[in-house]
C-alpha atoms as a PDB file:
ATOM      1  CA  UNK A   1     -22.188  -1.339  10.984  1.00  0.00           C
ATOM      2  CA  UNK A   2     -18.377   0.099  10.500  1.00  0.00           C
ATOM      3  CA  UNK A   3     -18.024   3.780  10.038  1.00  0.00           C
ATOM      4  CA  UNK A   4     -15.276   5.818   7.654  1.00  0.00           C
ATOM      5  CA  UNK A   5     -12.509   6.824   9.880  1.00  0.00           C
ATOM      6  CA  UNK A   6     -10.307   8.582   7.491  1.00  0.00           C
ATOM      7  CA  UNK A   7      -7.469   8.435  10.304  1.00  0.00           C
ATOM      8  CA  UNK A   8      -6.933   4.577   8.931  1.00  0.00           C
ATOM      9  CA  UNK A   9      -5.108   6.281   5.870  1.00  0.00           C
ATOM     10  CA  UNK A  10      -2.332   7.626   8.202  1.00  0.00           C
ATOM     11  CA  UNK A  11      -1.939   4.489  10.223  1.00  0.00           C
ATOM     12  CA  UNK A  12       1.114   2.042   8.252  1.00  0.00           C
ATOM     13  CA  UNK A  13      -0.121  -0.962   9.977  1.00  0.00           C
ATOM     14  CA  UNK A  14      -3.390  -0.508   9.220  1.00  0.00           C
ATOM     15  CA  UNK A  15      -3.512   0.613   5.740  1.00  0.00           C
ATOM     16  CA  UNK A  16      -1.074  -2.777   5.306  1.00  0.00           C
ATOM     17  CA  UNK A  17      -3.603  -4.853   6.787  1.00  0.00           C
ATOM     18  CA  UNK A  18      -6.469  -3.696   3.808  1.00  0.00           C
ATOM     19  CA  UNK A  19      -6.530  -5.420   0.881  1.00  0.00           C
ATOM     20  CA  UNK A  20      -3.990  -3.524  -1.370  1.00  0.00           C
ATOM     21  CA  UNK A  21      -6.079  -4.001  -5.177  1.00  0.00           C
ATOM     22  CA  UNK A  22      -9.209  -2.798  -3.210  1.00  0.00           C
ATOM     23  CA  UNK A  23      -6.793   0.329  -1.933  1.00  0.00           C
ATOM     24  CA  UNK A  24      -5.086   1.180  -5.635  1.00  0.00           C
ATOM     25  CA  UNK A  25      -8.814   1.129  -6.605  1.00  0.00           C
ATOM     26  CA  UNK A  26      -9.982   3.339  -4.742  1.00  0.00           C
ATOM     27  CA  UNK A  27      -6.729   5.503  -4.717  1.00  0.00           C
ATOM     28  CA  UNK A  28      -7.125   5.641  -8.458  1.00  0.00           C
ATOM     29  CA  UNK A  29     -10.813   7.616  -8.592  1.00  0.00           C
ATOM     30  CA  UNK A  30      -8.133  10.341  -7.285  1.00  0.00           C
ATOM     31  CA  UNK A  31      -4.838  10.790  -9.038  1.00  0.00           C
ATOM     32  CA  UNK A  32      -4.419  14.348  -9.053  1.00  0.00           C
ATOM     33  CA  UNK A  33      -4.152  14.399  -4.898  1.00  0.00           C
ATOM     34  CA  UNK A  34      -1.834  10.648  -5.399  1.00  0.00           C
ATOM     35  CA  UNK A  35       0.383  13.069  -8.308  1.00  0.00           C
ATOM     36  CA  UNK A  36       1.104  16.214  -6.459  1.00  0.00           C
ATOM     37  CA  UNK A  37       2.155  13.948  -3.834  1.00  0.00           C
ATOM     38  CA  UNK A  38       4.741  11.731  -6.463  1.00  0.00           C
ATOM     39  CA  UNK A  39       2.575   8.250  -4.868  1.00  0.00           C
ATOM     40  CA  UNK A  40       2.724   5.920  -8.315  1.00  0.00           C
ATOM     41  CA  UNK A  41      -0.002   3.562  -8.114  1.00  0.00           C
ATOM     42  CA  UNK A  42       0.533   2.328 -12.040  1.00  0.00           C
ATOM     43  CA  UNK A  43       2.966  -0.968 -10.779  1.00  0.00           C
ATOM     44  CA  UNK A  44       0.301  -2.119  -8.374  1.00  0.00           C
ATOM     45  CA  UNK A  45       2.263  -1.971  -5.231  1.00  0.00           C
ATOM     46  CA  UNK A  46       1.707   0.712  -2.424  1.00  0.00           C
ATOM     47  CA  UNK A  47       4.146   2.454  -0.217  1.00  0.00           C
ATOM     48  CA  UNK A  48       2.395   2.998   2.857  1.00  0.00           C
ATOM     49  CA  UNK A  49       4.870   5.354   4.446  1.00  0.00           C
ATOM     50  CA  UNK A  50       4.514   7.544   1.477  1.00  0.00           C
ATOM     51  CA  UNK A  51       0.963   6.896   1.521  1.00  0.00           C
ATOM     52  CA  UNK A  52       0.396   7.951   5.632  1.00  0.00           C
ATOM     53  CA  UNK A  53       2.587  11.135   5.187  1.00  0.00           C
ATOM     54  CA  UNK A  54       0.080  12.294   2.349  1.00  0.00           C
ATOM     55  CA  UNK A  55      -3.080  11.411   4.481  1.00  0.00           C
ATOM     56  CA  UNK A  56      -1.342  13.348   7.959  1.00  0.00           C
ATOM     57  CA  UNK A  57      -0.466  16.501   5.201  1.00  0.00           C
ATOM     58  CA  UNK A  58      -2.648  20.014   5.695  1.00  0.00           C
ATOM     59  CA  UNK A  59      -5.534  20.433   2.941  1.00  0.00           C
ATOM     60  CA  UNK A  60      -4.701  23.540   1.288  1.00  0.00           C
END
């Protein structure tokens, strides 16, 4: 059985190697956290450097 590791959301290569429609799905159930971080997911592509920083970033 896999476990959540939510240190794959600041790891580039592995956040490319997910399937990115699956990703912008799930990224979507939370677009307040994806807008104060100014990560668009409206075009359908992802910018996993963008993406990683806002994972690695202190919860306030």
């Amino acid at each position: 059985m896999s476990r959540y590791n939510p240190k794959v959301f600041t790891n580039v290569d592995v956040l490319g190697g997910l399937d990115a429609e699956l990703l912008i799905q799930l990224f979507r159930k939370f677009p307040k956290f994806f807008e104060e971080h100014e990560i668009h997911l409206e075009n359908g592509t992802l910018n996993f450097e963008n993406i990683t920083k806002a994972g690695s970033s202190p919860l306030c």
